[in-house]
Protein backbone atom coordinates (compact mmCIF):
# COMPACT_ATOMS: atom_id res chain seq x y z
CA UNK A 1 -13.52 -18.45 12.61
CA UNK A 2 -15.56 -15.24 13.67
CA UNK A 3 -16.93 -14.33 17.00
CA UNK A 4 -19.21 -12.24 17.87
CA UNK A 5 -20.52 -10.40 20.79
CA UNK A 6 -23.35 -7.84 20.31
CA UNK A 7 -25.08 -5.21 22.21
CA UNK A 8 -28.41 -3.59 21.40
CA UNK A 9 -29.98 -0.35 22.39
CA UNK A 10 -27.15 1.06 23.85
CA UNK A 11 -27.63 4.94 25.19
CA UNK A 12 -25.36 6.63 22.95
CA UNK A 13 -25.24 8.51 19.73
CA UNK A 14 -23.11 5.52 17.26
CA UNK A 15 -21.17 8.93 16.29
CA UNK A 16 -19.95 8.88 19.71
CA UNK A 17 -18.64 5.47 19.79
CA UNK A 18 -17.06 5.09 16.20
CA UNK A 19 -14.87 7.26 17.23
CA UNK A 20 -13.58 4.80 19.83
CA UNK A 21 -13.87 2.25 18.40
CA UNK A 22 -11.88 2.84 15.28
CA UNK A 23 -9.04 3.25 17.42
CA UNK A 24 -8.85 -0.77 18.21
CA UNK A 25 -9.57 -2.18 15.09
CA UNK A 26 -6.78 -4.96 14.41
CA UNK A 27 -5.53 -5.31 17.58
CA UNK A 28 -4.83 -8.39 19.51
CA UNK A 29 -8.19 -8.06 22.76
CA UNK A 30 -5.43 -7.76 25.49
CA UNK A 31 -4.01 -4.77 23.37
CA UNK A 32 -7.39 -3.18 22.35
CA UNK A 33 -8.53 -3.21 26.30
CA UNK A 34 -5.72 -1.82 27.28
CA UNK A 35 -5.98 1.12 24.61
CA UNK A 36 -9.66 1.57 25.72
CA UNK A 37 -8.79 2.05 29.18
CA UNK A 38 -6.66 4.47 28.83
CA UNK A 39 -9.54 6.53 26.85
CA UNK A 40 -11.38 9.25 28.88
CA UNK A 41 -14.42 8.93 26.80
CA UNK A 42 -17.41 7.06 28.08
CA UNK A 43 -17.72 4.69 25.15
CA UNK A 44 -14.71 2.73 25.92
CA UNK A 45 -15.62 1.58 29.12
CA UNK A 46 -18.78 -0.45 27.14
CA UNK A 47 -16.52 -1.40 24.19
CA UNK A 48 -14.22 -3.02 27.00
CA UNK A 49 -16.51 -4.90 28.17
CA UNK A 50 -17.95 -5.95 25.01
CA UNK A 51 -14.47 -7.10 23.47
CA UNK A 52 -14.05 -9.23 26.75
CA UNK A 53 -17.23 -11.08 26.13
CA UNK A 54 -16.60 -11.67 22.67
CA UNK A 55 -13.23 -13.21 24.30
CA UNK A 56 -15.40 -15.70 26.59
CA UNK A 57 -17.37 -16.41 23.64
CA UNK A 58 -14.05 -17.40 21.94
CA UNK A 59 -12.76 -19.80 24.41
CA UNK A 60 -15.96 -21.24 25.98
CA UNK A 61 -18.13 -21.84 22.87
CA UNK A 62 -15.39 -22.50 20.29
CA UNK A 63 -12.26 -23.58 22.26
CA UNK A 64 -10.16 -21.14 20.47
CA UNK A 65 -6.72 -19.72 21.64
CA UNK A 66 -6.91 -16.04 23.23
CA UNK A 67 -3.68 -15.38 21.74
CA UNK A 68 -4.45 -15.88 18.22
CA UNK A 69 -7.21 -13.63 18.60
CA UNK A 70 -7.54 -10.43 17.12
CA UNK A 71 -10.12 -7.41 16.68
CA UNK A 72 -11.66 -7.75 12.77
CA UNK A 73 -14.42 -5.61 13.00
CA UNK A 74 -16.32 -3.32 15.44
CA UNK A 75 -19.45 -2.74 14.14
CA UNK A 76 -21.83 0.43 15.36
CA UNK A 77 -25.39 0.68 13.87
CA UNK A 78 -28.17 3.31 14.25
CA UNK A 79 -31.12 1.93 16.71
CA UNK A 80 -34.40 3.00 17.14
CA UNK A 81 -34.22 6.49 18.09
CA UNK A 82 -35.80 8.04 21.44
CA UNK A 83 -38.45 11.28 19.95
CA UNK A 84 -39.29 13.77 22.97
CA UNK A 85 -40.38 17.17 22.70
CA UNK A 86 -38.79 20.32 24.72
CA UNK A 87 -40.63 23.74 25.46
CA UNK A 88 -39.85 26.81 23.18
CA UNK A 89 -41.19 30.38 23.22
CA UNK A 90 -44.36 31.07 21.66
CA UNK A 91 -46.28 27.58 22.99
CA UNK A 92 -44.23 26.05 20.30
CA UNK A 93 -42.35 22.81 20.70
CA UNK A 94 -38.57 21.73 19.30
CA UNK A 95 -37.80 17.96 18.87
CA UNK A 96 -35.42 16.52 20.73
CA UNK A 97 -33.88 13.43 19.00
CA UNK A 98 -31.98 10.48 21.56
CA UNK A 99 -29.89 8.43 20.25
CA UNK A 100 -29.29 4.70 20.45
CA UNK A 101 -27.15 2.43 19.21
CA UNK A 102 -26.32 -1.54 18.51
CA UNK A 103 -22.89 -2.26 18.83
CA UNK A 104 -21.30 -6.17 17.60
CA UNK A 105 -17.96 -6.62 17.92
CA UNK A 106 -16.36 -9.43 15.58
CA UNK A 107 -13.29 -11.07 16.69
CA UNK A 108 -11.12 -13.52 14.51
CA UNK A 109 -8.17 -16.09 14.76
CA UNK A 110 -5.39 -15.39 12.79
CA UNK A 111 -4.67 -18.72 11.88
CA UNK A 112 -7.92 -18.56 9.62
CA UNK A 113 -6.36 -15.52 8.03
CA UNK A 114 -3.17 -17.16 7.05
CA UNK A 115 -5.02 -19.46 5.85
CA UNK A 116 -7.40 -17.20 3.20
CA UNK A 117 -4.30 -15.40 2.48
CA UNK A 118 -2.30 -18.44 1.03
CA UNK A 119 -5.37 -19.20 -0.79
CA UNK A 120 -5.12 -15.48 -1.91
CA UNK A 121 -1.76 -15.40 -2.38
CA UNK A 122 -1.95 -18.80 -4.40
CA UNK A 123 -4.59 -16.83 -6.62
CA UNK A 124 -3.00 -14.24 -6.98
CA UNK A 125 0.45 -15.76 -8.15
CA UNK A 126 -2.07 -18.13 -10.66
CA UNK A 127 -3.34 -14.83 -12.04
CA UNK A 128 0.55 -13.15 -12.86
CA UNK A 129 1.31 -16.82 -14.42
CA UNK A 130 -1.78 -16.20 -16.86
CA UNK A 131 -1.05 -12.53 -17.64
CA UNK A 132 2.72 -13.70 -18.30
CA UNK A 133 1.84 -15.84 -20.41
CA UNK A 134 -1.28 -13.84 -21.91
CA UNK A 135 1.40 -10.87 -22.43
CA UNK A 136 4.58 -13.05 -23.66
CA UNK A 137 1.62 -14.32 -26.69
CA UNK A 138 0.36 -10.89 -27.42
CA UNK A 139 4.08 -9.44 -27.88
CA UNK A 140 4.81 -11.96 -30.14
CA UNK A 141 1.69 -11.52 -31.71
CA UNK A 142 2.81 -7.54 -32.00
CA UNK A 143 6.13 -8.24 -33.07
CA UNK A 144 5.31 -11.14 -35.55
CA UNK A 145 2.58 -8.18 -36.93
CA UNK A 146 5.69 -5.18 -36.90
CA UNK A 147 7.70 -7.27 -38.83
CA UNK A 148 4.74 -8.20 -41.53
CA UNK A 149 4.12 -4.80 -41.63
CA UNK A 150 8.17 -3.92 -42.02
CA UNK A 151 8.23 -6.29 -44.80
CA UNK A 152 5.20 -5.07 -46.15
CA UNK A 153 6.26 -1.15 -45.88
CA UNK A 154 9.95 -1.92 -47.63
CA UNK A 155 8.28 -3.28 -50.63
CA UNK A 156 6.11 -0.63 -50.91
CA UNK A 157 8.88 2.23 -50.46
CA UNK A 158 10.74 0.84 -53.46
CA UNK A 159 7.24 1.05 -55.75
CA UNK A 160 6.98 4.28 -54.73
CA UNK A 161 10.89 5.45 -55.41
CA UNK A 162 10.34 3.49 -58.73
CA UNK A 163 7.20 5.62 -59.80
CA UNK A 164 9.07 8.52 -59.04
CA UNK A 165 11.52 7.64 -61.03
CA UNK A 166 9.15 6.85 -63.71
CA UNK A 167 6.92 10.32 -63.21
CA UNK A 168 10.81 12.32 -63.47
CA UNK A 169 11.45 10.49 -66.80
CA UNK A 170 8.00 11.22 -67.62
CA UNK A 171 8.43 14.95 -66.95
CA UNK A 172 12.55 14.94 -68.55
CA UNK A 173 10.40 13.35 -71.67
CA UNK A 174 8.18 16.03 -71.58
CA UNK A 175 10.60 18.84 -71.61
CA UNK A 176 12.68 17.28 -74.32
CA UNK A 177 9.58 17.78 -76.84
C-alpha cells in the first residue's frame, strides 16, 4: 500500500530540493532521516519532516509496520511562481521570478512489493515458457525447411552435372563433324 504525505507552496526553487531528495529514494524512513540530517542544505530539514509524517500517516491511518516501510517516491513539482519586479538603470525594470514548490512524498511496504514481484516474476517465467516453446517450433520449422531444401538442392545438382554432361557430348559431337 502507498502513503502519502504532501506539502504545497513550499519557498524553494524544486531544483533546490531534487537534489536532496534524490539522495533518499529507496531507503527504509529511519535511514533516509538520518541521511537528511546529516545534509547541510536547507531542503532536508523540510524533507525530514515530511518523510516523518508520511510515517504517522503509515501507522495511524493504515496500521502498517514502520519497519517494512520504505521511501518509493519523492515527488517535487513546480507551484505557482512569485512575479516581482527589481529597479534597473534607465527607469527600466528586470523580473524577478520566486520560486515555489509542492513536494509529496510516497512511502510503501515492502511486503506489497514482494508481492507484485512474484506476480512479475510468475509473468515473466510464463513468458520464457512461451518463447521456448515458440522458438523449439520455429527451429524445427527451419530445420524441417533446410532439409526440404537439401533434398531439393541434391536433385537438382545431379540435373545440372547431367546437362553438362549432355552439352560436352554435344560439343565432342560437334567437333567430330
Amino acid at each position: 500500500m502507498k502513503v502519502r504525505a504532501q506539502l504545497k507552496n513550499y519557498r524553494m526553487s524544486p531544483r533546490k530540493i531534487r537534489v536532496v531528495s534524490d539522495t533518499v529514494k529507496g531507503f527504509a524512513p529511519d535511514e533516509a532521516v538520518a541521511r537528511l540530517r546529516a545534509c547541510p542544505r536547507e531542503a532536508a530539514g523540510m524533507l525530514v519532516v515530511l518523510i516523518k509524517g508520511a510515517v504517522a500517516n503509515a501507522e495511524n491511518n493504515f496500521q502498517l509496520d514502520k519497519g517494512l516501510l520504505f521511501v518509493k517516491d519523492i515527488i517535487v513539482d513546480e507551484a505557482t511562481s512569485l512575479k516581482r519586479w527589481r529597479a534597473r538603470s534607465h527607469g527600466r525594470a528586470a523580473r524577478i521570478i520566486k520560486r515555489v514548490s509542492h513536494i509529496t512524498v510516497v512511502l510503501e511496504d515492502r511486503r506489497d512489493l514482494t508481492v507484485k514481484n512474484d506476480d512479475l516474476i510468475q509473468q515473466e517465467k510464463k513468458k520464457v515458457l512461451k518463447e521456448k516453446v515458440v522458438s523449439t517450433a520455429k527451429k524445427e520449422k527451419s530445420s524441417e525447411k533446410i532439409l526440404l531444401k537439401k533434398e531439393k538442392k541434391t536433385p537438382a545438382k545431379k540435373n545440372e552435372d547431367l546437362t553438362n554432361v549432355e552439352k560436352k557430348g554435344k560439343k565432342v559431337s560437334k567437333l567430330e563433324k
